[in-house]
N, C-alpha and C. Protein backbone atom coordinates (compact mmCIF):
# COMPACT_ATOMS: atom_id res chain seq x y z
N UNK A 1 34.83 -22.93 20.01
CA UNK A 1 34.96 -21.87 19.03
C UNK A 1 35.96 -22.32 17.98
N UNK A 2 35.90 -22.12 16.62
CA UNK A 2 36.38 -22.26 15.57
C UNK A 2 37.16 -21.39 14.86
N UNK A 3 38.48 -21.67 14.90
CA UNK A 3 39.40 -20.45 14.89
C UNK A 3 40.03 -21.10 13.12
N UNK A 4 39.93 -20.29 12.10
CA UNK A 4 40.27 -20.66 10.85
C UNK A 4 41.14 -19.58 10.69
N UNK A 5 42.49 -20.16 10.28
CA UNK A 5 43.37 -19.41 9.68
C UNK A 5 42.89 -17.99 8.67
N UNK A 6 42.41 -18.48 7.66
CA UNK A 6 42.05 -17.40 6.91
C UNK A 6 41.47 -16.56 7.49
N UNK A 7 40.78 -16.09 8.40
CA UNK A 7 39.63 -15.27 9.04
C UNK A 7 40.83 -13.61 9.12
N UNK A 8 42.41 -14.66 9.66
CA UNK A 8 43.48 -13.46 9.89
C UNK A 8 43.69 -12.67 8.81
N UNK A 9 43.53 -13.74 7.60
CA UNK A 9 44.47 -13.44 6.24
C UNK A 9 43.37 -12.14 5.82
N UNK A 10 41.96 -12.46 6.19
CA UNK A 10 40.98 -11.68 5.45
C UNK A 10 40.88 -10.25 6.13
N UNK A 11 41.68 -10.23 7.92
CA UNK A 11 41.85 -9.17 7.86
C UNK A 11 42.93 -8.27 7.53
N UNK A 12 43.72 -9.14 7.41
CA UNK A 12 45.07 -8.52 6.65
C UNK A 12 44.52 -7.66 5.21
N UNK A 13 43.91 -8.23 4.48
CA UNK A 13 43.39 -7.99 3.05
C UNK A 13 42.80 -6.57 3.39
N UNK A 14 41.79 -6.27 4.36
CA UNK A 14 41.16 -5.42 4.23
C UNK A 14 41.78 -4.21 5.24
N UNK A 15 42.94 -4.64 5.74
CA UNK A 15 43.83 -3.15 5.82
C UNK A 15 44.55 -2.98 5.08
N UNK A 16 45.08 -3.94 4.22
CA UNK A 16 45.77 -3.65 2.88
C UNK A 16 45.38 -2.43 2.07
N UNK A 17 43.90 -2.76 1.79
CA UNK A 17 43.67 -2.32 0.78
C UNK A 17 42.94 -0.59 1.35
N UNK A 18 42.73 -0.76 2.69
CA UNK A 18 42.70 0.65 3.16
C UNK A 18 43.82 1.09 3.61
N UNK A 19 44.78 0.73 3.18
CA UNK A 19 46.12 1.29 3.09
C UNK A 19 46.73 1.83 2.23
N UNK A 20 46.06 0.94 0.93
CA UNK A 20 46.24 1.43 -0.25
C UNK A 20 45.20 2.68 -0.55
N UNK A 21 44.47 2.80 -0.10
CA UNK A 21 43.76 4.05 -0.33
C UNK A 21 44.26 5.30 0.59
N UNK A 22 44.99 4.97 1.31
CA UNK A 22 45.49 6.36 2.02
C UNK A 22 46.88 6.79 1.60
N UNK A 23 47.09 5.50 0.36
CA UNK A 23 48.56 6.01 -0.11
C UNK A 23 48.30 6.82 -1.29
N UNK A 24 47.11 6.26 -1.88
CA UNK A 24 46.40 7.16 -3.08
C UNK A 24 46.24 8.34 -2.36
N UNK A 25 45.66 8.51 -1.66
CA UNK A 25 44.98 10.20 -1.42
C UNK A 25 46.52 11.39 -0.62
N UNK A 26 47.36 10.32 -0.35
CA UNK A 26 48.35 11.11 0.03
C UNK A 26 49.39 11.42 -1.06
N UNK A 27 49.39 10.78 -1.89
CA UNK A 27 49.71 10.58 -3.23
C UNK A 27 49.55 11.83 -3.84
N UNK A 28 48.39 12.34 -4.04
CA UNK A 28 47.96 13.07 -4.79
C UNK A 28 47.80 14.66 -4.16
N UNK A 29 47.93 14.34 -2.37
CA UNK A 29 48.09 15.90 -1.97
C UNK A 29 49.71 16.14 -2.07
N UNK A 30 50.69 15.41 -1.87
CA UNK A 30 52.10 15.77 -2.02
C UNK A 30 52.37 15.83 -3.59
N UNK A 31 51.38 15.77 -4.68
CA UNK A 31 51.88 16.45 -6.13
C UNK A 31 51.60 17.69 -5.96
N UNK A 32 50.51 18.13 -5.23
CA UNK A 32 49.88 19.41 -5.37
C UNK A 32 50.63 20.29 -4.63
N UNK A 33 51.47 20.14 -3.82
CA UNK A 33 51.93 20.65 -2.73
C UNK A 33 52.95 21.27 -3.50
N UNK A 34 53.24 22.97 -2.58
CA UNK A 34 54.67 23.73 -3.36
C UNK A 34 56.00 22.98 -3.40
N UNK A 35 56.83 23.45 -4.46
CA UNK A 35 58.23 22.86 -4.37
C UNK A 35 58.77 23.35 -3.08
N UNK A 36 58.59 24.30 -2.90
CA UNK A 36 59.45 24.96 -1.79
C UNK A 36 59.30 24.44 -0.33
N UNK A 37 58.19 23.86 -0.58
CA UNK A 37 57.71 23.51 1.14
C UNK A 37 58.84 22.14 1.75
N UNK A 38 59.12 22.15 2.81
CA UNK A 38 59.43 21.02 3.32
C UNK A 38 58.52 19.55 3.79
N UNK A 39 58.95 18.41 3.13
CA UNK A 39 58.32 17.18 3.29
C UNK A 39 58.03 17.20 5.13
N UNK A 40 56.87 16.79 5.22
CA UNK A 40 56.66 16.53 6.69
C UNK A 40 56.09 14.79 6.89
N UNK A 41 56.16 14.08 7.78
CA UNK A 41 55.33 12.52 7.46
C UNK A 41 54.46 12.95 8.73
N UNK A 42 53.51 12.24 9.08
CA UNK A 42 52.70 12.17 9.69
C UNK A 42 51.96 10.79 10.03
N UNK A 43 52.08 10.00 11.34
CA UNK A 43 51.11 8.68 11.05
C UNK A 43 49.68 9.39 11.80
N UNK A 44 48.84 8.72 11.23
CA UNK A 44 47.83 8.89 11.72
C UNK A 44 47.41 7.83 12.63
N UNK A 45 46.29 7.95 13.16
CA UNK A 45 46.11 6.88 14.25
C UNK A 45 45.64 5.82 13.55
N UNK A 46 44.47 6.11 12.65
CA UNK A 46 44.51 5.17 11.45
C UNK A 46 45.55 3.88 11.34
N UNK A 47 46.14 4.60 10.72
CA UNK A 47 47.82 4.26 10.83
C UNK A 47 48.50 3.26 11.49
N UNK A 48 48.84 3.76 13.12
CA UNK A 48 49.09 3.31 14.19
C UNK A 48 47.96 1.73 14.20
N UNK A 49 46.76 1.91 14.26
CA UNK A 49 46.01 1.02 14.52
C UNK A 49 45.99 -0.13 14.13
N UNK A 50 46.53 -0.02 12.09
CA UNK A 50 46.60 -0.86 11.02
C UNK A 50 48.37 -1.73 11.21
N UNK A 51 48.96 -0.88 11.83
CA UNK A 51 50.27 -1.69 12.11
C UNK A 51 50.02 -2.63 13.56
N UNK A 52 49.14 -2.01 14.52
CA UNK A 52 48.90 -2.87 15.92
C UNK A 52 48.22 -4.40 15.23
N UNK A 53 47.28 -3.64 14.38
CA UNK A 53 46.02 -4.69 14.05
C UNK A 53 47.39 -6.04 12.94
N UNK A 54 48.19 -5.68 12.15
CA UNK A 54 48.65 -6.46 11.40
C UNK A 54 50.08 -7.33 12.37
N UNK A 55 50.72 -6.78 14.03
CA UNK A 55 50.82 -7.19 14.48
C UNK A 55 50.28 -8.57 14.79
N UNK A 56 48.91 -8.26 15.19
CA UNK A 56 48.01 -8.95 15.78
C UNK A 56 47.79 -10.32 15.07
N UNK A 57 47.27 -9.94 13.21
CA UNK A 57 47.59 -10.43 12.89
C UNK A 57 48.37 -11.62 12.74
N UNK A 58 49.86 -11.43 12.36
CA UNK A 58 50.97 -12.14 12.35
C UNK A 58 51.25 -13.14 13.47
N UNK A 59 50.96 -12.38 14.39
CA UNK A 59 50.87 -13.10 15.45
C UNK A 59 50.31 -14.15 15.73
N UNK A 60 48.76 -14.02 15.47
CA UNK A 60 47.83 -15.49 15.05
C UNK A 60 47.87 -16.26 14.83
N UNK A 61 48.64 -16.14 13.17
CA UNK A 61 48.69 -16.99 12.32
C UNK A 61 50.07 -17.90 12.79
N UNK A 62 50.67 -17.40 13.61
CA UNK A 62 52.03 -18.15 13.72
C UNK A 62 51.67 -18.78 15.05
N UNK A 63 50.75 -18.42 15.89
CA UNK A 63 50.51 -19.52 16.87
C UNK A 63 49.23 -20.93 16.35
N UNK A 64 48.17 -20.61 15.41
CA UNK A 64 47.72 -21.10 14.60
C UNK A 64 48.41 -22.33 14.09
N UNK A 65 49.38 -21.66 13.45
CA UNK A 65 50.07 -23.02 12.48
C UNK A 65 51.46 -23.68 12.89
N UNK A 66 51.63 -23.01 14.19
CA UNK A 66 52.58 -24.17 14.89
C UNK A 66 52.63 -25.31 15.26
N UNK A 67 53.52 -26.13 14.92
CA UNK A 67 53.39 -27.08 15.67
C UNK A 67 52.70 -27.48 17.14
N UNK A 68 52.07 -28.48 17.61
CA UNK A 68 51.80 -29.03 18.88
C UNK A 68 52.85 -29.56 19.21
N UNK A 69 53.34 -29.82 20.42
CA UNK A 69 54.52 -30.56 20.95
C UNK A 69 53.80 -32.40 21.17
N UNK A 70 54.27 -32.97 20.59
CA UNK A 70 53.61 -34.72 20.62
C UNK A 70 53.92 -34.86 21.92
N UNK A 71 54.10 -35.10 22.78
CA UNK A 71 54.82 -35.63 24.04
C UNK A 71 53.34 -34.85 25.02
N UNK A 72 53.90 -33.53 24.85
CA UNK A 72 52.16 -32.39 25.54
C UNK A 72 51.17 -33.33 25.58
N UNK A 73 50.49 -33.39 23.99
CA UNK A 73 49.30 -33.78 23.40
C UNK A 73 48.86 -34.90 23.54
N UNK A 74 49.97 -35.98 24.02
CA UNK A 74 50.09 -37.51 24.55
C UNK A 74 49.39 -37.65 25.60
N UNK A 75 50.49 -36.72 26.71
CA UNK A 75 49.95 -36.92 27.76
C UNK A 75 48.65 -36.15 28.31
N UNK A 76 48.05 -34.63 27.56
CA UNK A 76 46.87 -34.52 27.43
C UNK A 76 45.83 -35.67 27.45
N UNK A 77 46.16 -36.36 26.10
CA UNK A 77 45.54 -37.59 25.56
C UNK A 77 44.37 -38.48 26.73
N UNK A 78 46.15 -38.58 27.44
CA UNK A 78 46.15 -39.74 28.20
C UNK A 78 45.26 -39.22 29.72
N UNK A 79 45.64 -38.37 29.90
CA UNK A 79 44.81 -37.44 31.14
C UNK A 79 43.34 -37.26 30.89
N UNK A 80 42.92 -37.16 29.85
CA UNK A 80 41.27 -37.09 29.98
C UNK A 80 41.19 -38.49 29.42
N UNK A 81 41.80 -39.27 28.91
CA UNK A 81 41.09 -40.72 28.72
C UNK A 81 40.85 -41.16 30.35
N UNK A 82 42.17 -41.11 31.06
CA UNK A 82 41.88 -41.41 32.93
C UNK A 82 41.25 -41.04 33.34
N UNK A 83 40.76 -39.37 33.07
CA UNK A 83 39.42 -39.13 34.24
C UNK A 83 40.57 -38.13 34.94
N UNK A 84 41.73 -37.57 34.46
CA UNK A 84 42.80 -37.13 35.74
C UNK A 84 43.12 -35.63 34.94
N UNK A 85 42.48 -35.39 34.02
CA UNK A 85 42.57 -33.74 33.45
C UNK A 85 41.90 -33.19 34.24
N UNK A 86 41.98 -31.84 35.03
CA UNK A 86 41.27 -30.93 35.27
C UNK A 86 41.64 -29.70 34.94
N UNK A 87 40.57 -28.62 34.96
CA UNK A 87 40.53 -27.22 34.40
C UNK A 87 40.46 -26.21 35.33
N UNK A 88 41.53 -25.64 35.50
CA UNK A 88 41.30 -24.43 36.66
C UNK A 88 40.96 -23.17 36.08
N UNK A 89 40.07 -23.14 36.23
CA UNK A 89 39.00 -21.87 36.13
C UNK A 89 39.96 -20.25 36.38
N UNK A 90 41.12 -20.37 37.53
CA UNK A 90 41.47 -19.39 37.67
C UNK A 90 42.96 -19.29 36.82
N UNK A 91 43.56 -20.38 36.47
CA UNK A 91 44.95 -20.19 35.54
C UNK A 91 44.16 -19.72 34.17
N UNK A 92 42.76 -20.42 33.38
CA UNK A 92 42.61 -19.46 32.27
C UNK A 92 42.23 -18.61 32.44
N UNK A 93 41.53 -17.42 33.18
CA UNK A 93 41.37 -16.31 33.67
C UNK A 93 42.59 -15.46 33.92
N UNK A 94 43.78 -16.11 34.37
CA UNK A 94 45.33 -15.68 34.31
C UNK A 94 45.35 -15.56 33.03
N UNK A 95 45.43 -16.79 32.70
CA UNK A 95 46.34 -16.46 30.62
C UNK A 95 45.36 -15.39 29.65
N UNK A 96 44.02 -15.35 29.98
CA UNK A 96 43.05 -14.72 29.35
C UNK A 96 43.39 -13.25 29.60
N UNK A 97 43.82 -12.73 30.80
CA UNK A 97 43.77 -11.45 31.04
C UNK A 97 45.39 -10.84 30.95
N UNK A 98 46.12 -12.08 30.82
CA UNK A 98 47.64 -11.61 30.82
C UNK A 98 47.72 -11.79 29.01
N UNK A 99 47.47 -12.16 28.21
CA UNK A 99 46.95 -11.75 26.93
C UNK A 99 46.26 -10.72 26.42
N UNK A 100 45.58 -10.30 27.59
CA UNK A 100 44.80 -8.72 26.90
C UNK A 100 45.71 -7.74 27.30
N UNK A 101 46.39 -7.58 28.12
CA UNK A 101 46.96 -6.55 28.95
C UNK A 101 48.71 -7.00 28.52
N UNK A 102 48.96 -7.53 27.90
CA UNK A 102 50.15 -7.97 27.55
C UNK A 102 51.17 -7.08 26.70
């Protein structure tokens, strides 16, 4: 699977900009609103979702464009050139599910 940086950036963009539309429409009910009333905020789940999701985000992109450790990647290297890499089926099933539930 093919994991491209931008794919994050593009969803960043498009809660941006539905962010920006809920600042417009809130915008325009707090002009209308009496002087007298008291300011209240409110997140919506909306809301909530677009800060988890831009978490998520951020997050990506910074494991994405980190460095590899050379020394790791060496001896990776060197382990499947030998024939002496193997894949345990049940440690990525660990990291896979301790990432969702994390």
């Amino acid at each position: 699977m093919e994991i491209k940086p931008s794919s994050g950036f593009n969803i960043y963009k498009a809660n941006a900009r539905s962010a920006m539309n809920c600042e417009n429409s809130v915008g325009k009910s707090v002009s209308s609103a009496a002087p007298n009333k008291m300011d209240t905020i409110s997140i919506s789940a909306q809301g909530a979702q677009q800060k988890e999701t831009a978490k998520l985000v951020s997050s990506i992109t910074k494991e994405i464009t980190a460095d590899a450790d050379s020394a790791k990647v060496n001896a990776l290297k060197t382990a499947i050139q030998n024939g002496t890499y193997s894949v345990s089926a049940e440690k990525i099933a660990d990291a896979i599910l301790n990432g969702l539930f994390a």
